[in-house]
PDB file of N, CA and C in Angstrom:
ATOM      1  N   UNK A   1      22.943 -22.048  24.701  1.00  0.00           N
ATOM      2  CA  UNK A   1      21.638 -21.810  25.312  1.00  0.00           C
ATOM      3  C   UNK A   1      21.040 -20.536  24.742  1.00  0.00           C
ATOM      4  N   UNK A   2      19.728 -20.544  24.614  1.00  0.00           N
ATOM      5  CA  UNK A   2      18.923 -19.573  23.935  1.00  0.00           C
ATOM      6  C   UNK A   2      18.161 -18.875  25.483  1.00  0.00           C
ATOM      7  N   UNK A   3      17.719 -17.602  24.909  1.00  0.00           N
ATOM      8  CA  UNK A   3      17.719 -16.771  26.239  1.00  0.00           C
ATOM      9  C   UNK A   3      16.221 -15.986  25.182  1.00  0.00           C
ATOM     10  N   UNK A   4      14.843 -16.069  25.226  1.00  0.00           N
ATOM     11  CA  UNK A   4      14.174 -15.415  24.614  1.00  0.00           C
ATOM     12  C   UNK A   4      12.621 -14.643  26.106  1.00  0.00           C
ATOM     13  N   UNK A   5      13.169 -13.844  25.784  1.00  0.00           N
ATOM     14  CA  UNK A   5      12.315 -12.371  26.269  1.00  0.00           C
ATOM     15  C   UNK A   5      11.003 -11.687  26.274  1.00  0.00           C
ATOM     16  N   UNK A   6      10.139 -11.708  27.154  1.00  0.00           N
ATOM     17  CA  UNK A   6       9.013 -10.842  25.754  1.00  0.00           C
ATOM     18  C   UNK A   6       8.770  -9.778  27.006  1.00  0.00           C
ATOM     19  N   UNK A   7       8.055  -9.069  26.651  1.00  0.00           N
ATOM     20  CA  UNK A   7       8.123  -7.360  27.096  1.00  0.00           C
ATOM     21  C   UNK A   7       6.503  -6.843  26.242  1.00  0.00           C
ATOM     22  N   UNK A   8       5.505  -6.141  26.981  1.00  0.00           N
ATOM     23  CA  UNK A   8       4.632  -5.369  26.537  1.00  0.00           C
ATOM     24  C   UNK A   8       3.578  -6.445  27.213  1.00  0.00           C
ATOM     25  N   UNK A   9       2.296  -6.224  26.625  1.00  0.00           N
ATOM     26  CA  UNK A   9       0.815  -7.280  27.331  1.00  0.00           C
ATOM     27  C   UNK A   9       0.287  -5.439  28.378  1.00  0.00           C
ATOM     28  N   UNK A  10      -0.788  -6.042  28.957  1.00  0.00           N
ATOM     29  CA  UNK A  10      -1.563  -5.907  29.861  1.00  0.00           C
ATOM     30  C   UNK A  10      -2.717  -5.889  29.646  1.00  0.00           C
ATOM     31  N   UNK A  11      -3.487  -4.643  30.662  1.00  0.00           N
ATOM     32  CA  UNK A  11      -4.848  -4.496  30.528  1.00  0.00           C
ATOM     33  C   UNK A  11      -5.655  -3.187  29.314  1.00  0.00           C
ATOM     34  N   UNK A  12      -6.108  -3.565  28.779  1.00  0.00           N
ATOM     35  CA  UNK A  12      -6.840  -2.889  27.526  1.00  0.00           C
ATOM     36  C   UNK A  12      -8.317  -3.323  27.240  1.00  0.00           C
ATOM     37  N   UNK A  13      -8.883  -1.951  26.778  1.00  0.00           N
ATOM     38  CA  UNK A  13     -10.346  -2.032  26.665  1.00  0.00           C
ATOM     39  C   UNK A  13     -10.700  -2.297  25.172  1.00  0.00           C
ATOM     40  N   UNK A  14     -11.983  -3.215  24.815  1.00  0.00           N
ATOM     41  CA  UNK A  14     -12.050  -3.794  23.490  1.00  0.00           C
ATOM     42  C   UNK A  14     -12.119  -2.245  22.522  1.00  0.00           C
ATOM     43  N   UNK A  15     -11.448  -2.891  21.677  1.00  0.00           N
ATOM     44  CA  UNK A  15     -11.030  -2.009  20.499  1.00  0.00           C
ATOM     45  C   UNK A  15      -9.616  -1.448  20.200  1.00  0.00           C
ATOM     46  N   UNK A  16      -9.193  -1.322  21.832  1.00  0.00           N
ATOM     47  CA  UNK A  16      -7.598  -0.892  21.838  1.00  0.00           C
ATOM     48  C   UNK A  16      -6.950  -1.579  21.419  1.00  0.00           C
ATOM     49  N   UNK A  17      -5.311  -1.044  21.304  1.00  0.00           N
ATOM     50  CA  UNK A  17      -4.374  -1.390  20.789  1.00  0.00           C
ATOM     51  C   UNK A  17      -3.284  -2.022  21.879  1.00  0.00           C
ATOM     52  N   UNK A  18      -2.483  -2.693  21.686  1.00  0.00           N
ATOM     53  CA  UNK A  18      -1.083  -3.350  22.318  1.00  0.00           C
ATOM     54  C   UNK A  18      -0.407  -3.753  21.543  1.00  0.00           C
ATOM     55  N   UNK A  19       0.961  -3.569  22.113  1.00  0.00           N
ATOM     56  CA  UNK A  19       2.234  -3.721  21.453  1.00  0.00           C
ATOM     57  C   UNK A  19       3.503  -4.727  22.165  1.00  0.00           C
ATOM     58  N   UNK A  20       3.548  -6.076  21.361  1.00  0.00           N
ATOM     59  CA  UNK A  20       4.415  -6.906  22.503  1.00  0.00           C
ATOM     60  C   UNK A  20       5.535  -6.980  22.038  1.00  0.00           C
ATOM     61  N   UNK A  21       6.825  -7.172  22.265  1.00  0.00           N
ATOM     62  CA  UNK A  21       7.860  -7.552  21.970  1.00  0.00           C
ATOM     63  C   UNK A  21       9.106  -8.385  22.302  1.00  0.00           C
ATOM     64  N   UNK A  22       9.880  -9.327  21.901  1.00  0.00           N
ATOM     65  CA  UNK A  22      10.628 -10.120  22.170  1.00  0.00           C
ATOM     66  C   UNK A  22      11.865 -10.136  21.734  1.00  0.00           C
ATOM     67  N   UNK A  23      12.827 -10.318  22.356  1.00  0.00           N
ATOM     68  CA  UNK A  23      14.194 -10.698  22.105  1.00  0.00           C
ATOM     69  C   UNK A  23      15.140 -11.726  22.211  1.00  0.00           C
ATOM     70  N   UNK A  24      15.479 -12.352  20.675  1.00  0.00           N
ATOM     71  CA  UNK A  24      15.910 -13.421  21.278  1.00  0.00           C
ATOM     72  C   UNK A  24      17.798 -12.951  21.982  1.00  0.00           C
ATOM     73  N   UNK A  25      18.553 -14.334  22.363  1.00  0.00           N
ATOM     74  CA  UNK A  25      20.251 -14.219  22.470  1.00  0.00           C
ATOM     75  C   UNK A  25      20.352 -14.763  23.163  1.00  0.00           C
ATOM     76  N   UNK A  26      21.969 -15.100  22.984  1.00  0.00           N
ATOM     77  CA  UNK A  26      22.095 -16.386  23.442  1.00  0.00           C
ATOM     78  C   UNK A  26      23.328 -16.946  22.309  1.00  0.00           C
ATOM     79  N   UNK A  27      23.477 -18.408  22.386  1.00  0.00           N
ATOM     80  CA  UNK A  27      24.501 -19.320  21.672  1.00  0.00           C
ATOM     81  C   UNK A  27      23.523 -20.044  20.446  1.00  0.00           C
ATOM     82  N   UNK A  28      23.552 -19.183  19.272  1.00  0.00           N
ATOM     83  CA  UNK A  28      23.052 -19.729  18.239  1.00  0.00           C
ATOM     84  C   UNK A  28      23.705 -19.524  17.158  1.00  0.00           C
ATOM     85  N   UNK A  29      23.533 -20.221  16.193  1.00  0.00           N
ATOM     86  CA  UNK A  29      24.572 -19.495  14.745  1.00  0.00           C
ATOM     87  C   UNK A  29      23.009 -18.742  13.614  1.00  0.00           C
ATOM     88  N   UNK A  30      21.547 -19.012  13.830  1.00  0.00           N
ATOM     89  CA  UNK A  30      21.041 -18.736  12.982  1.00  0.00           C
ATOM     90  C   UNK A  30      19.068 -18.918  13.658  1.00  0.00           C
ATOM     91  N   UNK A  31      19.366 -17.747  13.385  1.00  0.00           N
ATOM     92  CA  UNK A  31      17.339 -17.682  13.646  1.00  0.00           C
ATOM     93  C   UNK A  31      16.704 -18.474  12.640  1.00  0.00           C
ATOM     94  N   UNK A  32      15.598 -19.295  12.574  1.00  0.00           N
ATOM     95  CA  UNK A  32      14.733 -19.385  11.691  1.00  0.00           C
ATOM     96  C   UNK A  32      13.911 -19.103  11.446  1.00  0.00           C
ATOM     97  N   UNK A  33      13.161 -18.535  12.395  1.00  0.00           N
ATOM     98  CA  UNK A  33      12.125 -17.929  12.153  1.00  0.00           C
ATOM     99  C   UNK A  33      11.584 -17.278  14.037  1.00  0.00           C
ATOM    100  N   UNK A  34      10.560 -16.343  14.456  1.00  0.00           N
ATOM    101  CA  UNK A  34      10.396 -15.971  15.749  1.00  0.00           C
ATOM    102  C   UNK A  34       8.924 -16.107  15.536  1.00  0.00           C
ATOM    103  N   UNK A  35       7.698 -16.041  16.477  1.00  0.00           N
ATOM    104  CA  UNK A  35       6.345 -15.761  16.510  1.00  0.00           C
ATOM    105  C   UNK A  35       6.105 -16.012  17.788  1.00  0.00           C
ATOM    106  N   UNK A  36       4.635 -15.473  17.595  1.00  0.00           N
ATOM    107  CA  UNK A  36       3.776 -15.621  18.600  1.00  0.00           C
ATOM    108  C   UNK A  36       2.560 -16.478  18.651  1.00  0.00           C
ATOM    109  N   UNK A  37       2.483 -16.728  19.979  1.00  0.00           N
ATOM    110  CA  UNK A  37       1.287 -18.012  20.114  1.00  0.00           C
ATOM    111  C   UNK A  37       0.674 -17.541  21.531  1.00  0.00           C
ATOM    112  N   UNK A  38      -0.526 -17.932  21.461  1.00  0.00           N
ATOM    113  CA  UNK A  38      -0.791 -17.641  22.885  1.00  0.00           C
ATOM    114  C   UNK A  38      -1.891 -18.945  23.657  1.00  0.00           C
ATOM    115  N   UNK A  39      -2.085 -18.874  24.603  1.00  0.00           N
ATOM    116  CA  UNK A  39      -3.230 -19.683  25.553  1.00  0.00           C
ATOM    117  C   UNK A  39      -3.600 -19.412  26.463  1.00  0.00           C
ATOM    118  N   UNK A  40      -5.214 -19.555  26.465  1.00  0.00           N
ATOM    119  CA  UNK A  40      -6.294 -19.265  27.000  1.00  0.00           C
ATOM    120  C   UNK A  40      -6.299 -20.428  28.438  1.00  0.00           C
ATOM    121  N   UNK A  41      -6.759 -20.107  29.607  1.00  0.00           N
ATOM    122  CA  UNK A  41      -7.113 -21.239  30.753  1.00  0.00           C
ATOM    123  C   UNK A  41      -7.719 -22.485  30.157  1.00  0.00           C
ATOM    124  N   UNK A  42      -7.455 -23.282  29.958  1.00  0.00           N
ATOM    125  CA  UNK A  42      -7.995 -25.083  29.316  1.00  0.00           C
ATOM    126  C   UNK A  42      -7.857 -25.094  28.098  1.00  0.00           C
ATOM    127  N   UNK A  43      -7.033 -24.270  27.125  1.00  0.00           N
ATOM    128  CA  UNK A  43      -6.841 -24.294  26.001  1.00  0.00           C
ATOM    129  C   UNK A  43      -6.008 -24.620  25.799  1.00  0.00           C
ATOM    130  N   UNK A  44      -5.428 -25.449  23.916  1.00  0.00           N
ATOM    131  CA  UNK A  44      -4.037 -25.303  24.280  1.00  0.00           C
ATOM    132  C   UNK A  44      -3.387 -24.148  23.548  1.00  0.00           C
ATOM    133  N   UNK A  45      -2.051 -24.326  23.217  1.00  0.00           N
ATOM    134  CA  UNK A  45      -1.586 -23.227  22.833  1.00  0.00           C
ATOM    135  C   UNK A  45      -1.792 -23.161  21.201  1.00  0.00           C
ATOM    136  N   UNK A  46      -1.736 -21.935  20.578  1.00  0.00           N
ATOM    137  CA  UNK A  46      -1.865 -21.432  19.403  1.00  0.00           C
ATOM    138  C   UNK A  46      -1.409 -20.472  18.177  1.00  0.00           C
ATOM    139  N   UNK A  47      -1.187 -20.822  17.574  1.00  0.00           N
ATOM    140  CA  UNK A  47      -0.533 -19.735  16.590  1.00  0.00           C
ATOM    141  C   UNK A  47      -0.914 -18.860  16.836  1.00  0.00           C
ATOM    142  N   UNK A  48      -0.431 -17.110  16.908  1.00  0.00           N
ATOM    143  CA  UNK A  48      -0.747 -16.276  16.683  1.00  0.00           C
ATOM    144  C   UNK A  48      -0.707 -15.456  15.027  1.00  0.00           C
ATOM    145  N   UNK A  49       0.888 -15.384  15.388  1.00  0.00           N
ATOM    146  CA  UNK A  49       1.441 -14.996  13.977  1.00  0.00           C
ATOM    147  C   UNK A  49       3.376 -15.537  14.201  1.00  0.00           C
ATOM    148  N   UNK A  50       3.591 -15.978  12.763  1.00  0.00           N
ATOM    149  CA  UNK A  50       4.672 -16.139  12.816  1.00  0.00           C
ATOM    150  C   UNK A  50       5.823 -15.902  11.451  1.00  0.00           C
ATOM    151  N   UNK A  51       7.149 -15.240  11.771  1.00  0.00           N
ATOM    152  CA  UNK A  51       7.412 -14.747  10.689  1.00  0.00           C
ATOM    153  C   UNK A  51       9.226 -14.970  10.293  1.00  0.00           C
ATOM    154  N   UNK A  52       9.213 -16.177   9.186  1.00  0.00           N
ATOM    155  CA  UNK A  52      10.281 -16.341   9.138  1.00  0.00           C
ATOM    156  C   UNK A  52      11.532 -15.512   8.535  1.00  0.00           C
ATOM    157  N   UNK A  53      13.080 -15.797   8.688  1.00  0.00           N
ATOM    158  CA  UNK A  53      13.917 -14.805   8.352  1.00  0.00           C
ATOM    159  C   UNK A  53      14.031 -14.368   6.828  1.00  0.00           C
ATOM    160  N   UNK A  54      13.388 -14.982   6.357  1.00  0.00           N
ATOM    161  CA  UNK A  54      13.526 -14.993   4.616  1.00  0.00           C
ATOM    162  C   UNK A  54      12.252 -14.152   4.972  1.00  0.00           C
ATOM    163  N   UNK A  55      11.265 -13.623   5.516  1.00  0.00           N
ATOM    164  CA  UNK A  55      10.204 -12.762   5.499  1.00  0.00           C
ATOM    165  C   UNK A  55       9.110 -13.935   5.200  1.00  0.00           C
ATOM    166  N   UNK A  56       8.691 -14.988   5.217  1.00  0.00           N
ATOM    167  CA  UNK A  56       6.970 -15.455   4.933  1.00  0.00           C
ATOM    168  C   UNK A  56       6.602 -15.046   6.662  1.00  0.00           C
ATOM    169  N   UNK A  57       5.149 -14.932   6.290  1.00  0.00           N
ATOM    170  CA  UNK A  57       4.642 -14.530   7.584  1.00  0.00           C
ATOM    171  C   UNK A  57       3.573 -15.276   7.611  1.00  0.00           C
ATOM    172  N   UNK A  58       2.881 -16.238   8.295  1.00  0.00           N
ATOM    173  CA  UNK A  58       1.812 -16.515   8.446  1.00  0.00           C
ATOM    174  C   UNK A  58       1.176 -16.109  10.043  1.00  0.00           C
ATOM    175  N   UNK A  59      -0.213 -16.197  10.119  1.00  0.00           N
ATOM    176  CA  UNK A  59      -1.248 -15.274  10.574  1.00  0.00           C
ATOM    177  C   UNK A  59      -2.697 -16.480  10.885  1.00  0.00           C
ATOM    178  N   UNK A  60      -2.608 -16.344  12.348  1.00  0.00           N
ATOM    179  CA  UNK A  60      -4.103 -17.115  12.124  1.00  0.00           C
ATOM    180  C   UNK A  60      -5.085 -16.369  11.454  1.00  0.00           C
ATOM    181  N   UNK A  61      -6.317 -17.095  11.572  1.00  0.00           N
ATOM    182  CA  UNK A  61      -7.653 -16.437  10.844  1.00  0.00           C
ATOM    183  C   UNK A  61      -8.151 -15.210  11.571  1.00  0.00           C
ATOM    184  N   UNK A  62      -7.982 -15.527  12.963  1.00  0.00           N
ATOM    185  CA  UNK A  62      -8.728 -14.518  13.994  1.00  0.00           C
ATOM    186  C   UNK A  62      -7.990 -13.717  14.175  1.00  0.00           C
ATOM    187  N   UNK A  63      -6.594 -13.736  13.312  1.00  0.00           N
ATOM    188  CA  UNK A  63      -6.233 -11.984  13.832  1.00  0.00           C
ATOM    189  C   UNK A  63      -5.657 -11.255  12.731  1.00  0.00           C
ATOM    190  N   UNK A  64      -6.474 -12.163  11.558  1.00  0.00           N
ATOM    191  CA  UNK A  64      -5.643 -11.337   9.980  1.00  0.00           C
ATOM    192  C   UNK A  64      -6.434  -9.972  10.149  1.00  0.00           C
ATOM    193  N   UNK A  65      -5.660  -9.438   9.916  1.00  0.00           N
ATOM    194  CA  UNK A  65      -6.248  -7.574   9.724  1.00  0.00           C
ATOM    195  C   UNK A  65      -6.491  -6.561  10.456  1.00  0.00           C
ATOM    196  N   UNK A  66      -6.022  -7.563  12.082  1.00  0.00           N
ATOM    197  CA  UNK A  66      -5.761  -6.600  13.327  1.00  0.00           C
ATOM    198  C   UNK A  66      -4.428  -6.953  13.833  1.00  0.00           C
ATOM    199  N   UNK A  67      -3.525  -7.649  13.674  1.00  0.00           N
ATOM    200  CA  UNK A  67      -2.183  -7.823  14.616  1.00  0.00           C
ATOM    201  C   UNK A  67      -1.497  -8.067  12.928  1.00  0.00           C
ATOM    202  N   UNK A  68      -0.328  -7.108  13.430  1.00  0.00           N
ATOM    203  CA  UNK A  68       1.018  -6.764  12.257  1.00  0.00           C
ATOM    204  C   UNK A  68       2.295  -7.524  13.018  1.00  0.00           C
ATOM    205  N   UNK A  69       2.238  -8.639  12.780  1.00  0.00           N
ATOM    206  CA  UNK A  69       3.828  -9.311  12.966  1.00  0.00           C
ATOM    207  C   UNK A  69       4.856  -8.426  12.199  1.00  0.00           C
ATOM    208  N   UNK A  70       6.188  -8.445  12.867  1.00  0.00           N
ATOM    209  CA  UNK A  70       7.544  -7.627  12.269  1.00  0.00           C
ATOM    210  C   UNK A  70       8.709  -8.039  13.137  1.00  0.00           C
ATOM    211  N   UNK A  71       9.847  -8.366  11.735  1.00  0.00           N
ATOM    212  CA  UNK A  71      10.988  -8.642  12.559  1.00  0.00           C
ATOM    213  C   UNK A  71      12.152  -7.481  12.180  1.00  0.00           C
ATOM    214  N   UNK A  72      13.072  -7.687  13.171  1.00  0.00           N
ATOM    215  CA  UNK A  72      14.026  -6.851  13.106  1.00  0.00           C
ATOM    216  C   UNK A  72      15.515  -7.923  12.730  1.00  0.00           C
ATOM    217  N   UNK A  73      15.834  -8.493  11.712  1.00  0.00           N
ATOM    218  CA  UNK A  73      16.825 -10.039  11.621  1.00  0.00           C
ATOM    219  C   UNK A  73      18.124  -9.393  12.439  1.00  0.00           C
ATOM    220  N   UNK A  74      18.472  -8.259  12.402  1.00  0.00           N
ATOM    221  CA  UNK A  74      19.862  -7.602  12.753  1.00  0.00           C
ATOM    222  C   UNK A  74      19.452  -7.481  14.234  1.00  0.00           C
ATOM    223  N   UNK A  75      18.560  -7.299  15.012  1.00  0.00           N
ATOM    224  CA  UNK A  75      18.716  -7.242  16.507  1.00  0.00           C
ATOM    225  C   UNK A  75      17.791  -8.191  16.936  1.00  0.00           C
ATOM    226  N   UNK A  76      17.493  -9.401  16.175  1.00  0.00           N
ATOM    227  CA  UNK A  76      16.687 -10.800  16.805  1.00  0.00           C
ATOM    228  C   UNK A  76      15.990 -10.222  17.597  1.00  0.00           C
ATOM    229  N   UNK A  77      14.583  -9.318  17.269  1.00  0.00           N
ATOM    230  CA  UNK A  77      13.724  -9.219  18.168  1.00  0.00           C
ATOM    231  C   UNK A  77      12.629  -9.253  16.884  1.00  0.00           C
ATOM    232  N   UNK A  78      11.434  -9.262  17.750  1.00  0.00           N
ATOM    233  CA  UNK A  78      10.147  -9.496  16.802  1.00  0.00           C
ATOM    234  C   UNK A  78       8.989  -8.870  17.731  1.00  0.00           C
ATOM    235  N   UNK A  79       7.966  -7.982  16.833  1.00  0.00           N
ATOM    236  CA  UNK A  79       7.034  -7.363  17.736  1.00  0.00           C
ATOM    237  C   UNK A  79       5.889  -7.820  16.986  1.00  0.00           C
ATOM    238  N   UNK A  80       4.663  -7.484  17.944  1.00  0.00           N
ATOM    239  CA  UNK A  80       3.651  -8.023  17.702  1.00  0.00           C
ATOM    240  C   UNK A  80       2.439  -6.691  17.808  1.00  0.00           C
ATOM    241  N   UNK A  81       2.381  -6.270  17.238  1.00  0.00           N
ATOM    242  CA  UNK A  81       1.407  -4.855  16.782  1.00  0.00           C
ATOM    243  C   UNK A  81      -0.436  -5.622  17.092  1.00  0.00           C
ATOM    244  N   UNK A  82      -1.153  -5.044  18.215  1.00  0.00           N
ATOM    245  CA  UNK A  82      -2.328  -5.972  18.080  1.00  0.00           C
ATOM    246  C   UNK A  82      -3.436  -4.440  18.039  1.00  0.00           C
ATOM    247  N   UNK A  83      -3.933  -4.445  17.090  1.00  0.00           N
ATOM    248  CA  UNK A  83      -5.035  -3.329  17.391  1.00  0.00           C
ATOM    249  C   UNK A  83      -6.635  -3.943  17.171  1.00  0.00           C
ATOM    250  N   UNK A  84      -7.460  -3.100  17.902  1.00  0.00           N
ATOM    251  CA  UNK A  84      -8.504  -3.713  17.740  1.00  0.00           C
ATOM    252  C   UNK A  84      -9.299  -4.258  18.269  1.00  0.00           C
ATOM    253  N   UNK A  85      -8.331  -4.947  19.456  1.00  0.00           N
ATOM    254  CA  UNK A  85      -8.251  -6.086  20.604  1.00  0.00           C
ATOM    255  C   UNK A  85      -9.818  -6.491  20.934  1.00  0.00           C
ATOM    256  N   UNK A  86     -10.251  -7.609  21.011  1.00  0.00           N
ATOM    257  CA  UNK A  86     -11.857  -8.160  21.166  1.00  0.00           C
ATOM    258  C   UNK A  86     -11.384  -9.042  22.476  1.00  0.00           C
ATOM    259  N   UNK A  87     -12.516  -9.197  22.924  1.00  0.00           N
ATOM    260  CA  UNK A  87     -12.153 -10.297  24.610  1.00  0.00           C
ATOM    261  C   UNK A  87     -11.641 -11.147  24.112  1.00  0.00           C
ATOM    262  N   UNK A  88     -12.172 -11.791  23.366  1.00  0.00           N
ATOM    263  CA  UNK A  88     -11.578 -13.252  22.644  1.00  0.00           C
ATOM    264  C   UNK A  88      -9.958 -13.277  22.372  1.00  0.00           C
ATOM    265  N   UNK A  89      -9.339 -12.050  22.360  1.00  0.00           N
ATOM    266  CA  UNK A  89      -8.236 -12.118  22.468  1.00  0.00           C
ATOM    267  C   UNK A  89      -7.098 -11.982  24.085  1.00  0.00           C
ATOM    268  N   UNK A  90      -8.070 -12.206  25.007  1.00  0.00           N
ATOM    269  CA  UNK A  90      -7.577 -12.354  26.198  1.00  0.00           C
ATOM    270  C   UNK A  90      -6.904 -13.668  26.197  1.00  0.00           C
ATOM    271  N   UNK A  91      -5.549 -14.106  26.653  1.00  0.00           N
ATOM    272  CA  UNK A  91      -5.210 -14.937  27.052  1.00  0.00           C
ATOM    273  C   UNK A  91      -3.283 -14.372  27.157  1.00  0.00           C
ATOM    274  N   UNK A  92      -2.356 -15.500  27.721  1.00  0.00           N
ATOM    275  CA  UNK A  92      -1.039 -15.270  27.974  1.00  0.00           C
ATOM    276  C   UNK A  92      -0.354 -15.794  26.393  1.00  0.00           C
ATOM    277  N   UNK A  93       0.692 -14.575  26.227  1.00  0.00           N
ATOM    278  CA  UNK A  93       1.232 -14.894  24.741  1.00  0.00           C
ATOM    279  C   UNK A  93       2.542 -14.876  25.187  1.00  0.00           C
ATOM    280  N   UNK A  94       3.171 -15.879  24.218  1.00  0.00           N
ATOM    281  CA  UNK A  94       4.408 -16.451  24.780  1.00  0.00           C
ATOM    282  C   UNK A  94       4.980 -15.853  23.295  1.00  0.00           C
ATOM    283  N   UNK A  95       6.214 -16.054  22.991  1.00  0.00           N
ATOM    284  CA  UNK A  95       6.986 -15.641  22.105  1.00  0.00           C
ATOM    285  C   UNK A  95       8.065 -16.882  21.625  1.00  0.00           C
ATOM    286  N   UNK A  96       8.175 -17.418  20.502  1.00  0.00           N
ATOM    287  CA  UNK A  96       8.765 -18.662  20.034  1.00  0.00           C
ATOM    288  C   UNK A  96      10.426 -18.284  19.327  1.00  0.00           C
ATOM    289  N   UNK A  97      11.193 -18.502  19.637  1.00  0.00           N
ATOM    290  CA  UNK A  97      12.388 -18.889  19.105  1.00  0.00           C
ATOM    291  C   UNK A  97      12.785 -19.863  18.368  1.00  0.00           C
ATOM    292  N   UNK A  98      13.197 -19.718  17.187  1.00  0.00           N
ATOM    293  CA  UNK A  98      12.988 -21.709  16.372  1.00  0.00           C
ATOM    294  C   UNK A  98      15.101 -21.200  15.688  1.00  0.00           C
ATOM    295  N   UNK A  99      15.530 -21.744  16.142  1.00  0.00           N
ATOM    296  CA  UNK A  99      17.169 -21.258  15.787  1.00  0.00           C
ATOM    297  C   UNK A  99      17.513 -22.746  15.183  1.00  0.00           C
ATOM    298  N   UNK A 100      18.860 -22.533  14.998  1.00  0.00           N
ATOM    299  CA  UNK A 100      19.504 -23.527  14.562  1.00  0.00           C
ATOM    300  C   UNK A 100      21.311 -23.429  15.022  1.00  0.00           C
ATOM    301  N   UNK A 101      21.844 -24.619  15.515  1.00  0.00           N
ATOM    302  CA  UNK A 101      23.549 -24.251  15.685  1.00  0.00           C
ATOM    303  C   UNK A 101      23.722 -24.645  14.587  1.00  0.00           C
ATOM    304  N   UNK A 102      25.226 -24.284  14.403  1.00  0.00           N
ATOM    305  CA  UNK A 102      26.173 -24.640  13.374  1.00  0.00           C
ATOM    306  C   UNK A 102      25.932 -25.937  12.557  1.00  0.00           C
ATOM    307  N   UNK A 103      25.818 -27.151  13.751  1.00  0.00           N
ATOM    308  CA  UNK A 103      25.523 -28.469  12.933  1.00  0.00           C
ATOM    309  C   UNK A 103      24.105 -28.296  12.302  1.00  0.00           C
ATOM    310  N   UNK A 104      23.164 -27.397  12.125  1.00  0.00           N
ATOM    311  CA  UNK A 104      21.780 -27.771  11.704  1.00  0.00           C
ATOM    312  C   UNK A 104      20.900 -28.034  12.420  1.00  0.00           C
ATOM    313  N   UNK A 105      21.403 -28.236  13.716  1.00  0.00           N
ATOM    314  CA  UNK A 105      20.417 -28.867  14.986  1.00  0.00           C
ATOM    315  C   UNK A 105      19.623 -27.859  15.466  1.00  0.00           C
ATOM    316  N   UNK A 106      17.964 -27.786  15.151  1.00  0.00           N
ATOM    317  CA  UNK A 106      16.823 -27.259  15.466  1.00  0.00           C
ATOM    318  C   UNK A 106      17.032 -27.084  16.929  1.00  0.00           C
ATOM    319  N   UNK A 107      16.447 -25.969  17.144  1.00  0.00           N
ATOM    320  CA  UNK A 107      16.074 -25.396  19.341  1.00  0.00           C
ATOM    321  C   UNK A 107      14.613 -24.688  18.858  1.00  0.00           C
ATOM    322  N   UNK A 108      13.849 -24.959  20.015  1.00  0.00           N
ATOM    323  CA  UNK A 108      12.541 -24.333  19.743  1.00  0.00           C
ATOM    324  C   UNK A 108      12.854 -23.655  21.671  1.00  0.00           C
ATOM    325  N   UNK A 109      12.744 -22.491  21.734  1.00  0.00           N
ATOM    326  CA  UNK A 109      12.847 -21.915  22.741  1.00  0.00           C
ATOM    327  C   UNK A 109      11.742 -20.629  22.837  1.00  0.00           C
ATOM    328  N   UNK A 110      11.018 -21.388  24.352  1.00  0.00           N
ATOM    329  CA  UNK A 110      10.180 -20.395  24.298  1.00  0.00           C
ATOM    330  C   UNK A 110      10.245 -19.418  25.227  1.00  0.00           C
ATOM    331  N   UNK A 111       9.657 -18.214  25.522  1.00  0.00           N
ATOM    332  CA  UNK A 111       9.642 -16.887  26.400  1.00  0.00           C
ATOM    333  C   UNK A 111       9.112 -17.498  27.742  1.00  0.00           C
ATOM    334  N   UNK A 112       8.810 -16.304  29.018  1.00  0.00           N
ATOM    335  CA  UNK A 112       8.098 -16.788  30.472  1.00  0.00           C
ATOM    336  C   UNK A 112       6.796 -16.625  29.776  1.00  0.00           C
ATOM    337  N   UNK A 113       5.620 -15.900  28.565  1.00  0.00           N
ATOM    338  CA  UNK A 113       4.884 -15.383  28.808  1.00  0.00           C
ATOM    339  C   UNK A 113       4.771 -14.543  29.275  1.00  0.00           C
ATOM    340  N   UNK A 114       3.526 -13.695  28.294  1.00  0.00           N
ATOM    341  CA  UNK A 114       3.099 -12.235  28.984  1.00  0.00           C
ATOM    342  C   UNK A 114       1.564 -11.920  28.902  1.00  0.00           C
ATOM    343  N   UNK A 115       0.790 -11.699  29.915  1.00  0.00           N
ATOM    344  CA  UNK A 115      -0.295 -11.374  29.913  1.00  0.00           C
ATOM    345  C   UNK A 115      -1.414 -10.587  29.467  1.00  0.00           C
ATOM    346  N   UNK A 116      -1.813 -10.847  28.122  1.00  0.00           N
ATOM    347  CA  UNK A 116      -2.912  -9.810  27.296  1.00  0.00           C
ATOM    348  C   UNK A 116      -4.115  -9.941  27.964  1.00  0.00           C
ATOM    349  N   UNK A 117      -4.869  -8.857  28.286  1.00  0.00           N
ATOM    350  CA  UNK A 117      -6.539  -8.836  29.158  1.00  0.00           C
ATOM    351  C   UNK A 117      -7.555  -7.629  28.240  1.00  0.00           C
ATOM    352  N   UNK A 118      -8.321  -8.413  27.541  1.00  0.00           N
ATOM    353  CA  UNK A 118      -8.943  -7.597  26.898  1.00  0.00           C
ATOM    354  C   UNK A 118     -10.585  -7.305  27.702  1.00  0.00           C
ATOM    355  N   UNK A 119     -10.766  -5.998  28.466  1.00  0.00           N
ATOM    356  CA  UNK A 119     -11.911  -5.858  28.973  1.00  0.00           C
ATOM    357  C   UNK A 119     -11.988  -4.609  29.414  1.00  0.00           C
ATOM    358  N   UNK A 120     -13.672  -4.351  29.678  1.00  0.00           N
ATOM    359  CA  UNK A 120     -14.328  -2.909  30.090  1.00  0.00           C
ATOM    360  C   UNK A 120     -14.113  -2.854  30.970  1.00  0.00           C
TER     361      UNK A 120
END
């Protein structure tokens, strides 16, 4: 069983900065990759940024050049650097776990969510 964490979110005024972070652990033999996604009330959910253990990182459109994905492979955690913050980036961001056991067998395990509020 996979056990993944996230930590940071709240309330911030447009332009500011936030800092989220996640941890995965648990019974796995191998990360594949960690990210973030988030969703808005009637939306569904969405890439944020995501960044596999070999290092590719992909990045939606709406947050290339303000949120710095980063992993740590030796303590399975992954943070999410957001500066800048616009309302449009209000919504709950969850944190993705994509592992693998021994046999090869894929787990997609996700966090409770954590609450980003971007406003005056």
């Amino acid at each position: 069983q996979v056990l993944v964490v996230e930590s940071g979110g709240g309330l911030v005024q447009p332009g500011g900065s936030l800092r989220l972070s996640c941890a995965a652990s648990g019974n796995f033999f191998r990360i594949n990759a960690m990210g973030w996604y988030r969703q808005s009330p009637g939306k569904e959910r969405d890439l944020v940024a995501r960044q596999t253990t070999d290092g590719r990182i992909n990045y939606a459109d709406s947050v290339k050049g303000r949120f710095t994905i980063s992993r740590d492979n030796a303590k399975n955690t992954v943070d999410l650097q957001m500066d800048n913050l616009k309302s449009e980036d209000t919504a709950v961001y969850f944190c993705l776990a994509d592992t693998s056991d021994a046999a090869g067998v894929i787990f997609l395990t996700w966090g409770q969510g954590t609450q980003v509020t971007v406003s005056s």
